[in-house]
N, C-alpha and C. Protein backbone atom coordinates (compact mmCIF):
# COMPACT_ATOMS: atom_id res chain seq x y z
N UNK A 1 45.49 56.58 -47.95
CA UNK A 1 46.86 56.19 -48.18
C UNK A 1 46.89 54.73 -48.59
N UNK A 2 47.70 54.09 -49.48
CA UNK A 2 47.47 53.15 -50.64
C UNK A 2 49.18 52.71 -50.05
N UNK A 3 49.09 51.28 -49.46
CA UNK A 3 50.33 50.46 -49.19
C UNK A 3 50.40 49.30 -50.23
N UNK A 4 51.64 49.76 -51.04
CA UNK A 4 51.82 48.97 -52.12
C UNK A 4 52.50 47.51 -52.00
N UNK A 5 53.12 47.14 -50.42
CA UNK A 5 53.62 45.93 -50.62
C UNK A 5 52.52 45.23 -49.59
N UNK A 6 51.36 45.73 -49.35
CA UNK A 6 50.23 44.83 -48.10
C UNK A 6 50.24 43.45 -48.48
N UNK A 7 50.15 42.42 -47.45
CA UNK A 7 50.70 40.89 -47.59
C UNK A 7 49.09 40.57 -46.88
N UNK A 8 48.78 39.48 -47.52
CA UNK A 8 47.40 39.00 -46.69
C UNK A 8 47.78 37.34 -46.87
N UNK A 9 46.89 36.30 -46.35
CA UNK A 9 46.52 35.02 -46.88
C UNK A 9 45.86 34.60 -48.15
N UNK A 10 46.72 33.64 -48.61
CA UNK A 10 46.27 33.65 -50.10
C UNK A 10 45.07 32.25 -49.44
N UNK A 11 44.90 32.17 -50.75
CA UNK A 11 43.39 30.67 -51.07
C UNK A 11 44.21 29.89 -50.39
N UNK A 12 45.22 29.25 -50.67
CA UNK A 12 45.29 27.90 -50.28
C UNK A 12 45.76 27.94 -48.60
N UNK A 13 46.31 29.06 -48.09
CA UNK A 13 46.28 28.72 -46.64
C UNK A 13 44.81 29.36 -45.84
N UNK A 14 44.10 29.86 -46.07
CA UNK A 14 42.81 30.17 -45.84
C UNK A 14 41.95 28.49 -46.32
N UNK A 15 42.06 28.02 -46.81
CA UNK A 15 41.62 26.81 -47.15
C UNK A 15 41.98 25.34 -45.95
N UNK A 16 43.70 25.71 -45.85
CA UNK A 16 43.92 24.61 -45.06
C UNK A 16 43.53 25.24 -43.69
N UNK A 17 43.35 26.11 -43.07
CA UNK A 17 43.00 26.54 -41.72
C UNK A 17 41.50 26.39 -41.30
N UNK A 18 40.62 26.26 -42.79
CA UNK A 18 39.09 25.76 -42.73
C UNK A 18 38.75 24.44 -42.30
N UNK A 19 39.87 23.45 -43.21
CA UNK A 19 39.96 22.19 -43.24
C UNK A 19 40.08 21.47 -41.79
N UNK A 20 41.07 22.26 -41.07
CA UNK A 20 41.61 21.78 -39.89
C UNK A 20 40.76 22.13 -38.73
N UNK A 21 40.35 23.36 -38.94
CA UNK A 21 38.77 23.95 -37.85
C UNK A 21 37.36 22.28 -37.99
N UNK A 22 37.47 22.08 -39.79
CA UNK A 22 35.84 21.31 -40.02
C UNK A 22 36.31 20.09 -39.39
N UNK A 23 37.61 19.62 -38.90
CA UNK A 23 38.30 18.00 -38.42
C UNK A 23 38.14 18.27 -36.92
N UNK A 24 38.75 19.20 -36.77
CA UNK A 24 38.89 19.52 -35.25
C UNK A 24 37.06 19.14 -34.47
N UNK A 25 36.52 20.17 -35.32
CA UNK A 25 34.91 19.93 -35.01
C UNK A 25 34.19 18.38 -35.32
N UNK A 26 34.50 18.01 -36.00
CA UNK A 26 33.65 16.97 -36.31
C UNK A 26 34.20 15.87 -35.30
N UNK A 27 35.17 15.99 -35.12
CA UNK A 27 35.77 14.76 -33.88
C UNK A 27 34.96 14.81 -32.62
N UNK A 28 35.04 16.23 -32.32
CA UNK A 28 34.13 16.63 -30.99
C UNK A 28 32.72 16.21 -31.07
N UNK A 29 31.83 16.44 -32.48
CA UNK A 29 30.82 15.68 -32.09
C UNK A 29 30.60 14.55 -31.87
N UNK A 30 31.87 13.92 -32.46
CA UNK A 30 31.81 12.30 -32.61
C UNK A 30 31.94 11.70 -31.41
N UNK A 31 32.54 12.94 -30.21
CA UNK A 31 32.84 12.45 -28.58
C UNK A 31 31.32 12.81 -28.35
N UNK A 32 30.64 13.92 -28.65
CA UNK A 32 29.56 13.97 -27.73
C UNK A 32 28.27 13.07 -28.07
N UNK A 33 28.07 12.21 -29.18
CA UNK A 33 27.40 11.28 -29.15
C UNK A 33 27.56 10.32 -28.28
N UNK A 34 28.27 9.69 -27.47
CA UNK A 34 28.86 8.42 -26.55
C UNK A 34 28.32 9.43 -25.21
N UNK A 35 28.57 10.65 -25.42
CA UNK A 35 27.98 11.85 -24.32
C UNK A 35 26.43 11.53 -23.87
N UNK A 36 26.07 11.91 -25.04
CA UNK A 36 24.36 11.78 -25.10
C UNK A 36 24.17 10.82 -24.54
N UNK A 37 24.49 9.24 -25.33
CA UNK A 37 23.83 7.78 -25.51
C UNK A 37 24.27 7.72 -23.79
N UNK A 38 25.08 8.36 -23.12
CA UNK A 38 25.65 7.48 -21.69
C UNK A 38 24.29 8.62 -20.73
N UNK A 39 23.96 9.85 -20.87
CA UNK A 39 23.23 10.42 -20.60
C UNK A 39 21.97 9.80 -20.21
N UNK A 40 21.45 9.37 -22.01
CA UNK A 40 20.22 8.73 -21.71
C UNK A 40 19.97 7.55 -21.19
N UNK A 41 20.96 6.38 -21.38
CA UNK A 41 21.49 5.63 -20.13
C UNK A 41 21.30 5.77 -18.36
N UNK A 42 21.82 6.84 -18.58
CA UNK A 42 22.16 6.65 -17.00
C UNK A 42 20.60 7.33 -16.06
N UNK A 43 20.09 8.51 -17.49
CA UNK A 43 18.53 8.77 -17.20
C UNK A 43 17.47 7.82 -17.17
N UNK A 44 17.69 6.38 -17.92
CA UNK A 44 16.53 5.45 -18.03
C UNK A 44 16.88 4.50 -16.52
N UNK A 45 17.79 4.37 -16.47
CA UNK A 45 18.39 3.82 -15.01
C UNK A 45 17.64 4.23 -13.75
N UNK A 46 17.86 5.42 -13.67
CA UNK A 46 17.51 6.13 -12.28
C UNK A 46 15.84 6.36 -12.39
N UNK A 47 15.17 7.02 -13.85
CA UNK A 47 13.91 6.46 -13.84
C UNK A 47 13.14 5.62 -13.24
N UNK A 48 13.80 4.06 -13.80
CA UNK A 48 13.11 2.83 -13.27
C UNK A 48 13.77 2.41 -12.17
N UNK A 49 14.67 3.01 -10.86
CA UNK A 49 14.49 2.83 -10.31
C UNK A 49 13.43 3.43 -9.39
N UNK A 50 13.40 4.65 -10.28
CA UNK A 50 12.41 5.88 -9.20
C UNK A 50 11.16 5.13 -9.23
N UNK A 51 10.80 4.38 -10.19
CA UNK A 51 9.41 3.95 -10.53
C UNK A 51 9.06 2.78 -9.96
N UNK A 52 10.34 1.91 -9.61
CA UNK A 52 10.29 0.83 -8.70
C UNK A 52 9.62 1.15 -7.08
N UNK A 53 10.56 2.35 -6.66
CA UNK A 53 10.21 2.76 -5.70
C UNK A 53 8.69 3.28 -5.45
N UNK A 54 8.66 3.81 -6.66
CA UNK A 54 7.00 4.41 -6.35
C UNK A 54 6.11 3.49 -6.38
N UNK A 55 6.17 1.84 -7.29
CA UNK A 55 5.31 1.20 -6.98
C UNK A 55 5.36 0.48 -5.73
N UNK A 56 6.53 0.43 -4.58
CA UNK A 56 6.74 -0.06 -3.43
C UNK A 56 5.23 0.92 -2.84
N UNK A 57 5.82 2.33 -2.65
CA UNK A 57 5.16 2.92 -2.40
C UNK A 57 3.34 2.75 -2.13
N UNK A 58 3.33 2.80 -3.53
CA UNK A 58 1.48 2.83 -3.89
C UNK A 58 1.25 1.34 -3.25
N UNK A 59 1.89 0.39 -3.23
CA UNK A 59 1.36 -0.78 -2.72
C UNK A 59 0.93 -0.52 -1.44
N UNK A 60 2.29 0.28 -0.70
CA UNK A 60 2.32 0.52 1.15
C UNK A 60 0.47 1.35 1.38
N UNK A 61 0.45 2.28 0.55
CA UNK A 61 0.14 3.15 0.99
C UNK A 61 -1.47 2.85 0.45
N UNK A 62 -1.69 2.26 -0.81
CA UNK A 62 -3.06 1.86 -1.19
C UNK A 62 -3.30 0.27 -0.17
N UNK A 63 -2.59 -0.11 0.29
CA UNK A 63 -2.70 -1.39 0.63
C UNK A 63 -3.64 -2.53 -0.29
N UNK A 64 -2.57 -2.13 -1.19
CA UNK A 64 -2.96 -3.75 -2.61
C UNK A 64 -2.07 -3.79 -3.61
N UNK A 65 -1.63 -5.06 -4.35
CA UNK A 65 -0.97 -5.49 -5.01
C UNK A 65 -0.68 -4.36 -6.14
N UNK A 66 0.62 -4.43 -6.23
CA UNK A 66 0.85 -3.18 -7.62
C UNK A 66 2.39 -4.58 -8.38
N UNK A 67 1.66 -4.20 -10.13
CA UNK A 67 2.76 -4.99 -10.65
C UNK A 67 3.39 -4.20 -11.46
N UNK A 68 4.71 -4.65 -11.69
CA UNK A 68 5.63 -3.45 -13.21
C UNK A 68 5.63 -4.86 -13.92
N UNK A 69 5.13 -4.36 -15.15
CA UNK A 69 5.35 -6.03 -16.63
C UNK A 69 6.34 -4.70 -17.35
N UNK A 70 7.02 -5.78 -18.06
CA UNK A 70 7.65 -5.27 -19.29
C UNK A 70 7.14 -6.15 -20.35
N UNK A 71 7.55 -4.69 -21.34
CA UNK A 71 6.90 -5.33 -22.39
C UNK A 71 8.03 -4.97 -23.92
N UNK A 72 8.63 -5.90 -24.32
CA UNK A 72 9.76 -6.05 -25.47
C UNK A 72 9.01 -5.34 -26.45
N UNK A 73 7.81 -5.82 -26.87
CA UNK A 73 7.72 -5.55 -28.11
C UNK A 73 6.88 -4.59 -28.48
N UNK A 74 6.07 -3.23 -27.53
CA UNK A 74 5.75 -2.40 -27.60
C UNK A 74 6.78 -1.28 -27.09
N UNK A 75 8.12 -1.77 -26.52
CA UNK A 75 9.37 -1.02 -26.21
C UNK A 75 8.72 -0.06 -24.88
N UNK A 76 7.84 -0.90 -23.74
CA UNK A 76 7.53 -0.11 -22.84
C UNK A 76 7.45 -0.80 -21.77
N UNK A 77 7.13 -0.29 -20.14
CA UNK A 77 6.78 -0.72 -19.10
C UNK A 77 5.98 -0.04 -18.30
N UNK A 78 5.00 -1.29 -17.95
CA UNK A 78 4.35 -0.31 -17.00
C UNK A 78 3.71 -0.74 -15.43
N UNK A 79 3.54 -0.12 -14.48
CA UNK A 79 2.96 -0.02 -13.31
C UNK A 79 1.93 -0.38 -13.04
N UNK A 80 1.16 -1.40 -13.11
CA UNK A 80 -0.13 -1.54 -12.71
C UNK A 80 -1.31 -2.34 -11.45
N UNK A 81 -1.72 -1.28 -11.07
CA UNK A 81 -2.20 -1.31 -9.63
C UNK A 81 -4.43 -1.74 -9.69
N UNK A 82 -4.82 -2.94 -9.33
CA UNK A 82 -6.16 -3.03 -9.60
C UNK A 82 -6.86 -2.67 -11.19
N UNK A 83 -5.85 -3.23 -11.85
CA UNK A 83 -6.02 -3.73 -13.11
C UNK A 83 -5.87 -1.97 -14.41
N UNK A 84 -5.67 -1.26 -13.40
CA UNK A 84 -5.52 0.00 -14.20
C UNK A 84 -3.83 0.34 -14.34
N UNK A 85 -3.10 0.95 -15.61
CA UNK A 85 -2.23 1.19 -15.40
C UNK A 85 -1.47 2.51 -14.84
N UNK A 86 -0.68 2.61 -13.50
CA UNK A 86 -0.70 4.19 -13.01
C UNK A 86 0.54 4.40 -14.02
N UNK A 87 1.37 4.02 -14.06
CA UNK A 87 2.83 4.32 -14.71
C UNK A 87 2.85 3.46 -15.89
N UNK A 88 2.91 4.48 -17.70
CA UNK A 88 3.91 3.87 -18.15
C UNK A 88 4.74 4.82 -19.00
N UNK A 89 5.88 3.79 -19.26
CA UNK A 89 6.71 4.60 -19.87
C UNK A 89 7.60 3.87 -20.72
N UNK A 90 8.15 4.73 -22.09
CA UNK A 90 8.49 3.92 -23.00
C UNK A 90 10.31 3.73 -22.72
N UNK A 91 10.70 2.29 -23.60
CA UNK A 91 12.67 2.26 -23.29
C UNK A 91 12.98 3.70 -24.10
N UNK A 92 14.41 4.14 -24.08
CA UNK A 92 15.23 5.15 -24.17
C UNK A 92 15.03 4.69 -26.07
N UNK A 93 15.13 5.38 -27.10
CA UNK A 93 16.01 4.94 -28.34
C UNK A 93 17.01 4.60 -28.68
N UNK A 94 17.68 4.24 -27.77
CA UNK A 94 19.03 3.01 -27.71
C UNK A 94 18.57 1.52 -27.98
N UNK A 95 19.30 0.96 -28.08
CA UNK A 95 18.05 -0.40 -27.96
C UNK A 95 18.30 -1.01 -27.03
N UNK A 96 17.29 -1.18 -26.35
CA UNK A 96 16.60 -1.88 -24.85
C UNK A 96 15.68 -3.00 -24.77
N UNK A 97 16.33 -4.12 -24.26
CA UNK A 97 15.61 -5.21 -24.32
C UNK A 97 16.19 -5.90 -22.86
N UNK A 98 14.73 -6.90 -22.04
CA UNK A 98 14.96 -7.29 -21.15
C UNK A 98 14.68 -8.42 -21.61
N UNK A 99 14.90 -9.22 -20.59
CA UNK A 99 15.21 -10.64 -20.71
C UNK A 99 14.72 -11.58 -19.40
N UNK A 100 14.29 -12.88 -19.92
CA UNK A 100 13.52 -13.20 -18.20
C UNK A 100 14.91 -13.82 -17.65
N UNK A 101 15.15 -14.00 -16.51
CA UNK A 101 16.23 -14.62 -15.32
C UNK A 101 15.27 -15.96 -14.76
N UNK A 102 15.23 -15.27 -13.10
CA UNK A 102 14.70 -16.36 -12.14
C UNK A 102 13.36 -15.34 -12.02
N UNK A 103 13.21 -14.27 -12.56
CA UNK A 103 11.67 -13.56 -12.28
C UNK A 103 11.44 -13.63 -13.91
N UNK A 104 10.00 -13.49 -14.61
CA UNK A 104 9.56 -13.73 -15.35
C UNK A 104 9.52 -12.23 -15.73
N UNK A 105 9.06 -11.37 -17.10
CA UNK A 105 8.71 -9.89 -17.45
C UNK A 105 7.70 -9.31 -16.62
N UNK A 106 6.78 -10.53 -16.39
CA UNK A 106 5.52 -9.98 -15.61
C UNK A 106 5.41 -10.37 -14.34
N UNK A 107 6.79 -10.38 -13.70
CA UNK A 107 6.82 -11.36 -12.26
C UNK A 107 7.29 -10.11 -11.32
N UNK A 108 7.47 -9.04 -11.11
CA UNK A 108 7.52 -8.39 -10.65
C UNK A 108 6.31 -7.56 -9.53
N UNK A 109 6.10 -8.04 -8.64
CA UNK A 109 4.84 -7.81 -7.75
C UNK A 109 5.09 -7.69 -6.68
N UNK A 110 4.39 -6.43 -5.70
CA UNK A 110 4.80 -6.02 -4.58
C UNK A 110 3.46 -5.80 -3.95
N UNK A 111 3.46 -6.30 -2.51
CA UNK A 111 2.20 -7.19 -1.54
C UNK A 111 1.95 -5.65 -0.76
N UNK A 112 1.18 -5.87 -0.55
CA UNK A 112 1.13 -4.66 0.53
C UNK A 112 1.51 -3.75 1.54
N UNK A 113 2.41 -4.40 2.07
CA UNK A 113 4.08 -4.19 2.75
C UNK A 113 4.76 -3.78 2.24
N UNK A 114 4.64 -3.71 0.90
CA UNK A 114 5.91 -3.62 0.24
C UNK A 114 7.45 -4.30 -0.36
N UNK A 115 7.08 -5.30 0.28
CA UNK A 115 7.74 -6.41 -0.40
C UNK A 115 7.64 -7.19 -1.65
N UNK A 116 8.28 -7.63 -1.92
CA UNK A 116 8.09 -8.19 -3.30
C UNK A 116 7.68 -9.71 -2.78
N UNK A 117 6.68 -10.14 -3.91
CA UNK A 117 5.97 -11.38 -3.74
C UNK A 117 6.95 -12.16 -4.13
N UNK A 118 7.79 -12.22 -5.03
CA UNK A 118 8.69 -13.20 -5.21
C UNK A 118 10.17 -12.66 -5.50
N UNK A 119 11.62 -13.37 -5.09
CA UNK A 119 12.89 -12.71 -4.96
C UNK A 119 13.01 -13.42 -6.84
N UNK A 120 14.36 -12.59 -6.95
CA UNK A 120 15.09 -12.90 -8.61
C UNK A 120 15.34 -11.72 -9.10
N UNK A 121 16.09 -12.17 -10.03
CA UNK A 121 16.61 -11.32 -11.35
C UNK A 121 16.17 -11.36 -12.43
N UNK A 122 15.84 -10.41 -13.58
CA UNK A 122 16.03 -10.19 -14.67
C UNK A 122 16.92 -9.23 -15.19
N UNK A 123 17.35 -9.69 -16.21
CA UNK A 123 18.47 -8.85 -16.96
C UNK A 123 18.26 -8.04 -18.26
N UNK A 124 18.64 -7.29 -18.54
CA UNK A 124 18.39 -5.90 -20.03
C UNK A 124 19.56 -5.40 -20.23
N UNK A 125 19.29 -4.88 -21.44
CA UNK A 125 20.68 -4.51 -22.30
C UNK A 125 19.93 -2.92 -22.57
N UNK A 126 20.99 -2.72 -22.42
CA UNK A 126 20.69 -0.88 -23.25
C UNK A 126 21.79 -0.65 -24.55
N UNK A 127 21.79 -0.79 -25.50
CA UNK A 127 22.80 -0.73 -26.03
C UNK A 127 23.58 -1.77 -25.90
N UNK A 128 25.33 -1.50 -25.79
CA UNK A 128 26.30 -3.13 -25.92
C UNK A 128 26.10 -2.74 -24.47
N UNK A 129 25.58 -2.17 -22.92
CA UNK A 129 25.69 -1.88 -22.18
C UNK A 129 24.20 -3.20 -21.49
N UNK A 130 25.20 -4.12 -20.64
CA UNK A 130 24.10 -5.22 -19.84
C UNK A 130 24.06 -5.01 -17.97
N UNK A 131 22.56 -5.19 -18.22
CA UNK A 131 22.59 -4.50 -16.76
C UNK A 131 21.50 -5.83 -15.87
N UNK A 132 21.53 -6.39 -14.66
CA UNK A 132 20.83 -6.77 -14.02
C UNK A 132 19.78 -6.55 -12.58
N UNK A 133 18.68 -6.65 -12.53
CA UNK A 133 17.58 -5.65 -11.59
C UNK A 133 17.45 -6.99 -10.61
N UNK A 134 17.70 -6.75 -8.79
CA UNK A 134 17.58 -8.24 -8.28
C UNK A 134 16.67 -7.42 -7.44
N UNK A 135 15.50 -8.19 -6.90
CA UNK A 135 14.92 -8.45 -6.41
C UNK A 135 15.03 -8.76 -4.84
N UNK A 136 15.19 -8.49 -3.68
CA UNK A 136 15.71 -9.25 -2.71
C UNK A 136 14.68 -9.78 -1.89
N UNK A 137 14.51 -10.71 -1.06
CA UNK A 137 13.18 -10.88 -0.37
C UNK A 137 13.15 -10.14 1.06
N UNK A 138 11.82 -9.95 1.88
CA UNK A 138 12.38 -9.43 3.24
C UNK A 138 11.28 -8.03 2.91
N UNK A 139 12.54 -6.95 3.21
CA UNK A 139 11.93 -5.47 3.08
C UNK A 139 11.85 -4.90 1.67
N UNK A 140 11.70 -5.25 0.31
CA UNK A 140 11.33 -5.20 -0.82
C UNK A 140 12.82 -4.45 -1.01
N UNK A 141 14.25 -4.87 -0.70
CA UNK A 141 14.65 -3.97 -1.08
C UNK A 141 15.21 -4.56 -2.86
N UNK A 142 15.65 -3.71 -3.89
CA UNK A 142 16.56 -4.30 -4.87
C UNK A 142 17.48 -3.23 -4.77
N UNK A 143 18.21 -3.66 -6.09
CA UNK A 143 19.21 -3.03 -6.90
C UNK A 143 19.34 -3.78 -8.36
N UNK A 144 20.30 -2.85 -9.02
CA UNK A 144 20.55 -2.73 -10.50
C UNK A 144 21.84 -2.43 -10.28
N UNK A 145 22.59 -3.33 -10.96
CA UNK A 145 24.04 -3.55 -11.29
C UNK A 145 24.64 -3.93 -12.58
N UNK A 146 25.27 -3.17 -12.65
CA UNK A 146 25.64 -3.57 -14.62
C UNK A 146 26.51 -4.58 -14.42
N UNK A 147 27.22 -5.65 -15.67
CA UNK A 147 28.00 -6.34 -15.57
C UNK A 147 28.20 -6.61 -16.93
């Protein structure tokens, strides 16, 4: 059976309903990039603190000096305990750069106790995102605080 007045969508509103789907979408990815970049952020964060902790650790527990250096211009850091390195690992692809404070890149050293040989800050950027790592003296404790 053959309906002689059937009505459908012509080109041009089939066109604008494409248009408005490809805007709608492309905005959304444009939110989930700031998604990602805060992701890998907040993953390089908790990393180096985990790694802080673990070199507290290996110091306690090997009973000997363990140091974390950073290093700018190979975009890495690493852990190193009796001249071998146990931990390294590279910055996020954001751009990440540290910076010396009152501790130096390679001043980061923890005694056998677990304390840190010397108190301070250094500071790093992840992106327009600036963050500072302190040092405290005593029971090796730190923290990382953005500002």
């Amino acid at each position: 059976m053959l309906i002689k007045n059937e009505k459908g969508h012509t080109l041009l509103e089939m066109s604008l309903v494409l248009f408005i789907i490809a805007v709608v979408s492309s905005i959304s990815i444009i939110n989930m990039k700031s998604t990602y970049d805060a992701g890998i952020r907040n993953q390089f964060l908790y990393q180096l603190q985990q790694d802080l902790y673990y070199a507290q650790q290996m110091a306690i527990s090997k009973q000997t000096l363990t140091t974390v250096i950073f290093y700018n211009g190979t975009k890495e850091y690493r852990v190193i305990q009796n001249g071998r390195a146990i931990i390294q690992r590279d910055f996020p692809h954001i751009d990440t750069r540290f910076f010396q404070g009152t501790l130096a890149l390679n001043d980061i050293h923890f005694l056998s106790n677990g304390s840190p040989r010397k108190s301070g800050s250094l500071t790093f950027s992840l992106g327009d995102y600036r963050y500072r790592l302190v040092l405290l003296m005593g029971r090796g404790r730190f923290y990382i605080e953005q500002f």
